[in-house]
C-alpha atoms as a PDB file:
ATOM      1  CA  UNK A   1      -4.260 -15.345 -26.132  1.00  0.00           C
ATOM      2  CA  UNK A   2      -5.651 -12.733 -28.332  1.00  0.00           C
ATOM      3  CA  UNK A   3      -7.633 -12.755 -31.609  1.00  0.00           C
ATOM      4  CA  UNK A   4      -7.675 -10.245 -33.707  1.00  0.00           C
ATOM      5  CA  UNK A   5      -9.970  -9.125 -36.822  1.00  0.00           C
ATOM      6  CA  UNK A   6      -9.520  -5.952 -38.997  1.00  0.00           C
ATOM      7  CA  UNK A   7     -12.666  -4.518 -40.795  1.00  0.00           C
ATOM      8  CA  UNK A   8     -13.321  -1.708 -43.130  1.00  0.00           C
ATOM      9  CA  UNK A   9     -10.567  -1.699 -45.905  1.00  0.00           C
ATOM     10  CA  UNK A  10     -11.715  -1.007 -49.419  1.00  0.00           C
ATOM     11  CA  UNK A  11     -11.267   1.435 -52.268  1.00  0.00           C
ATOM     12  CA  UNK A  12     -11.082   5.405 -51.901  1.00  0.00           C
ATOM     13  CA  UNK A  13     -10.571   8.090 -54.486  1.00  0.00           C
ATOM     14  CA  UNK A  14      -7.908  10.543 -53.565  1.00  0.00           C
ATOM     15  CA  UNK A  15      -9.013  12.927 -50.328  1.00  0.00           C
ATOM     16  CA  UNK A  16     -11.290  10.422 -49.187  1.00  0.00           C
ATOM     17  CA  UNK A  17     -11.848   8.556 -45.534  1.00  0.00           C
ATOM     18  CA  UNK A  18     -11.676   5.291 -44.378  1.00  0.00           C
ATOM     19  CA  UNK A  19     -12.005   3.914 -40.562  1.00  0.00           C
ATOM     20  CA  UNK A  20     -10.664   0.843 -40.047  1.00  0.00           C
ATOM     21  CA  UNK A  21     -11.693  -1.185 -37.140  1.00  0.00           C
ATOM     22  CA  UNK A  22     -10.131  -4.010 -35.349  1.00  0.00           C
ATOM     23  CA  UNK A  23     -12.128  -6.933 -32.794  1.00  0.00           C
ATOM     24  CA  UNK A  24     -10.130  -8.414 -30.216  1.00  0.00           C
ATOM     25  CA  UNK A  25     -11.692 -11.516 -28.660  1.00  0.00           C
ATOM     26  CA  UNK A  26      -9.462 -12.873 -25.561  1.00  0.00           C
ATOM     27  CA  UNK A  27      -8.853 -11.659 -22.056  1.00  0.00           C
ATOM     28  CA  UNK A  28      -7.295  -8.228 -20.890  1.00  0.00           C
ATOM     29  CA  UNK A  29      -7.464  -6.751 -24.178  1.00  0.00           C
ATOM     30  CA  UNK A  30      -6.786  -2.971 -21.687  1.00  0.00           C
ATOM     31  CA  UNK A  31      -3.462  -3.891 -20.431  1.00  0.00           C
ATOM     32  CA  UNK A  32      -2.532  -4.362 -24.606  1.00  0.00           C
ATOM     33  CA  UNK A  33      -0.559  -1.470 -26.647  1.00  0.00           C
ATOM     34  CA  UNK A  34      -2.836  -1.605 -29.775  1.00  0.00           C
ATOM     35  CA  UNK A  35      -0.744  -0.642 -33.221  1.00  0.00           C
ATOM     36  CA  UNK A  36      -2.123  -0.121 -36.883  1.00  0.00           C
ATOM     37  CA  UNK A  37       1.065  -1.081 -39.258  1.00  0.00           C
ATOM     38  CA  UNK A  38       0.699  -1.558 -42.940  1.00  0.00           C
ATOM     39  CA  UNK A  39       2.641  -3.035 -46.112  1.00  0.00           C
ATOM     40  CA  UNK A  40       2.564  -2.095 -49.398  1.00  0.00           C
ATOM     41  CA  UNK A  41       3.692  -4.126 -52.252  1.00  0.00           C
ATOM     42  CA  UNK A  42       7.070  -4.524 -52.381  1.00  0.00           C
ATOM     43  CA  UNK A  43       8.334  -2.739 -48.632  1.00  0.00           C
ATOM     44  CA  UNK A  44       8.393  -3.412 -45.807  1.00  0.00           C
ATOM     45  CA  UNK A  45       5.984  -3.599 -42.562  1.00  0.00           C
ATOM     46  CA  UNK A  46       5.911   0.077 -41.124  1.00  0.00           C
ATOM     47  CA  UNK A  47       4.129   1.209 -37.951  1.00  0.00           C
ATOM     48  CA  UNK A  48       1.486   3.495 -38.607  1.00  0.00           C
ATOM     49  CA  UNK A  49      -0.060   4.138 -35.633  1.00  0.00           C
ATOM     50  CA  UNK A  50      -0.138   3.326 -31.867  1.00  0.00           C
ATOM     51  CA  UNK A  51      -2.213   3.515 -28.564  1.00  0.00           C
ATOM     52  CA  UNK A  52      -0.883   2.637 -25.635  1.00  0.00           C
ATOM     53  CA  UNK A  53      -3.216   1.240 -22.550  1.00  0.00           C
ATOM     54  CA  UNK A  54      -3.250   4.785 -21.087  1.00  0.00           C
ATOM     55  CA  UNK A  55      -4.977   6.097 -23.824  1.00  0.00           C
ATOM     56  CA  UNK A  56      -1.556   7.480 -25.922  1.00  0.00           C
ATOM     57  CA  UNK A  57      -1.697   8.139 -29.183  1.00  0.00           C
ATOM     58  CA  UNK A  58       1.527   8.305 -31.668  1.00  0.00           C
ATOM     59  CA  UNK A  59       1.799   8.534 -35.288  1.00  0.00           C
ATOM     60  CA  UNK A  60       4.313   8.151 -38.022  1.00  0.00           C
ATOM     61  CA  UNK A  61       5.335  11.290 -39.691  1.00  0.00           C
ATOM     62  CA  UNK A  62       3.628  10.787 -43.119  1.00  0.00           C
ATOM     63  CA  UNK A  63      -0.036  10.369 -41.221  1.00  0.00           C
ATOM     64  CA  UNK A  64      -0.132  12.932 -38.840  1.00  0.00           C
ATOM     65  CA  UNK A  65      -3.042  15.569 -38.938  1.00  0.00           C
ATOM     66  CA  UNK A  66      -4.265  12.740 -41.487  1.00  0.00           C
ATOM     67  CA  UNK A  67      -4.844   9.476 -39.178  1.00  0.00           C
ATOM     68  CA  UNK A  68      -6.698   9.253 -35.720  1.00  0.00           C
ATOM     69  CA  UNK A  69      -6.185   5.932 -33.707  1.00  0.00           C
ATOM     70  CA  UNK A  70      -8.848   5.032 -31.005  1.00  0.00           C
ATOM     71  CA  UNK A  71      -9.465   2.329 -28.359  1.00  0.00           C
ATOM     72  CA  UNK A  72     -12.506   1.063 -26.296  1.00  0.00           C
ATOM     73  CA  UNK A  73     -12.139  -1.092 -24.220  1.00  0.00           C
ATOM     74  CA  UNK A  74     -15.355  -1.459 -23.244  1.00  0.00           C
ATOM     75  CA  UNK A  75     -16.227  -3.262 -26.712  1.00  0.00           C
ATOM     76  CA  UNK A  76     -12.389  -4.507 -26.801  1.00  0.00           C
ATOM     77  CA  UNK A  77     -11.762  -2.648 -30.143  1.00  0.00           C
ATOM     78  CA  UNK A  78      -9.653  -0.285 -31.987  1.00  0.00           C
ATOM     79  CA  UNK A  79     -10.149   1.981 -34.936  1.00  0.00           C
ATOM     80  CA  UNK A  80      -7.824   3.892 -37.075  1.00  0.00           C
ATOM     81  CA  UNK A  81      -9.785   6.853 -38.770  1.00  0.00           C
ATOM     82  CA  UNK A  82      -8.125   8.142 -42.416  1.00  0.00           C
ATOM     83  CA  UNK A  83      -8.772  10.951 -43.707  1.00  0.00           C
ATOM     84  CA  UNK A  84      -6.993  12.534 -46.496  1.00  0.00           C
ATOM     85  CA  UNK A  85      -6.373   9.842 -47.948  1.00  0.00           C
ATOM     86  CA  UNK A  86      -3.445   9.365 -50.394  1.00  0.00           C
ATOM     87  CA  UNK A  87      -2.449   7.086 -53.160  1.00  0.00           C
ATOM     88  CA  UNK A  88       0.841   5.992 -51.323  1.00  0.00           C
ATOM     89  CA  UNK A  89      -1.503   5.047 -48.136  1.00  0.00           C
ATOM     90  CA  UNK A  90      -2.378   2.433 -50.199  1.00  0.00           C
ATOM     91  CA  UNK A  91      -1.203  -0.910 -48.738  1.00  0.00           C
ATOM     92  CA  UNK A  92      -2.363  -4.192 -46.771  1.00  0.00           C
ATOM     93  CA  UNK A  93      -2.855  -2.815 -42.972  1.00  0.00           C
ATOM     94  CA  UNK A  94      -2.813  -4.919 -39.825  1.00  0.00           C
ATOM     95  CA  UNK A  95      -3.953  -4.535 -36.196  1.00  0.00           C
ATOM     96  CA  UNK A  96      -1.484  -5.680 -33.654  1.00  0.00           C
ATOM     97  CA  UNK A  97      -1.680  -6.279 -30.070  1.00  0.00           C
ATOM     98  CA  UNK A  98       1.439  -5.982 -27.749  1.00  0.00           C
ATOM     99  CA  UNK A  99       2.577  -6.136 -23.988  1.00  0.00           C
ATOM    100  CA  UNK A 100       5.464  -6.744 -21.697  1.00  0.00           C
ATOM    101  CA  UNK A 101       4.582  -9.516 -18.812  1.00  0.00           C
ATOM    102  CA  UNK A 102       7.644 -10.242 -16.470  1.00  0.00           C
ATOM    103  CA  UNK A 103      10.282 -11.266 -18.481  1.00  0.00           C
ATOM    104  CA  UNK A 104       7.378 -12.093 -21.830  1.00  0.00           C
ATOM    105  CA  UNK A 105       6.342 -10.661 -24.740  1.00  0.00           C
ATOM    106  CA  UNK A 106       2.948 -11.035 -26.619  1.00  0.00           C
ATOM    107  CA  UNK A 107       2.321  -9.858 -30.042  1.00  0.00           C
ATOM    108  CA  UNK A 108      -0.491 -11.050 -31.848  1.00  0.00           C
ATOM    109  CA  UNK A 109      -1.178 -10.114 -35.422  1.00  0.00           C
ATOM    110  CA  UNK A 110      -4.826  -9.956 -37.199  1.00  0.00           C
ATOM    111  CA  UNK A 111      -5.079 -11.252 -40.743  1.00  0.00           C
ATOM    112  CA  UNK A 112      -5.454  -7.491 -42.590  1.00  0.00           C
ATOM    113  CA  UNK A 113      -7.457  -5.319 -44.539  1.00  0.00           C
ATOM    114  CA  UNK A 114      -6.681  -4.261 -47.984  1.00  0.00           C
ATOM    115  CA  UNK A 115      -6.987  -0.084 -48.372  1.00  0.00           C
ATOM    116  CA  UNK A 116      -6.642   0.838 -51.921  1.00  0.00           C
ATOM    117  CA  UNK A 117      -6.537   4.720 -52.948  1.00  0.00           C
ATOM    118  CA  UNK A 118      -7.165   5.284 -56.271  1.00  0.00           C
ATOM    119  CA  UNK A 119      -9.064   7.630 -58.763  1.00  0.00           C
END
């Protein structure tokens, strides 16, 4: 079982940085994929970001050169670092925590941040 808690949403003008930081509480928080996704009024979920457990990084089109996703797992947390920042980034974003045991999945979901961008 893993808990997760997103910090550091808020409102940005236009060009402006956010990081975003998620807490996982539980065991084996390594041997997780950590993923950023977000959803904006009205769409969809969409994955943003991810980072596997060997430290690999991948990116949606729309945030790359923008967004910078990070683990440690010696404090068992993630961060997503914006920069750039655009109105259309603005949505609800959530830390997720994945992995394939056997013939199992776990995905556990933290409760979300709110980014606004806005002048």
């Amino acid at each position: 079982q893993v808990q997760l808690v997103e910090s550091g949403g808020g409102l940005v003008q236009p060009g402006g940085s956010l990081t975003l930081s998620c807490a996982a509480s539980g065991t084996s928080f390594s041997s997780y994929a950590m993923r950023w996704y977000r959803q904006a009024p009205g769409k969809q979920r969409e994955l943003v970001a991810g980072i596997t457990s060997g430290d690999m990084a991948n990116y949606i089109d729309s945030v790359k050169g923008r967004f910078t996703v990070s683990r440690d797992n010696a404090k068992n947390t993630v961060a997503l670092q914006m920069n750039s920042l655009k109105p259309e980034d603005t949505a609800v974003y959530y830390c997720n925590a994945f992995r394939v045991f056997g013939y199992s999945a776990y995905n556990y979901w933290g409760q979300g941040t709110q980014v606004t961008v806005s002048s």
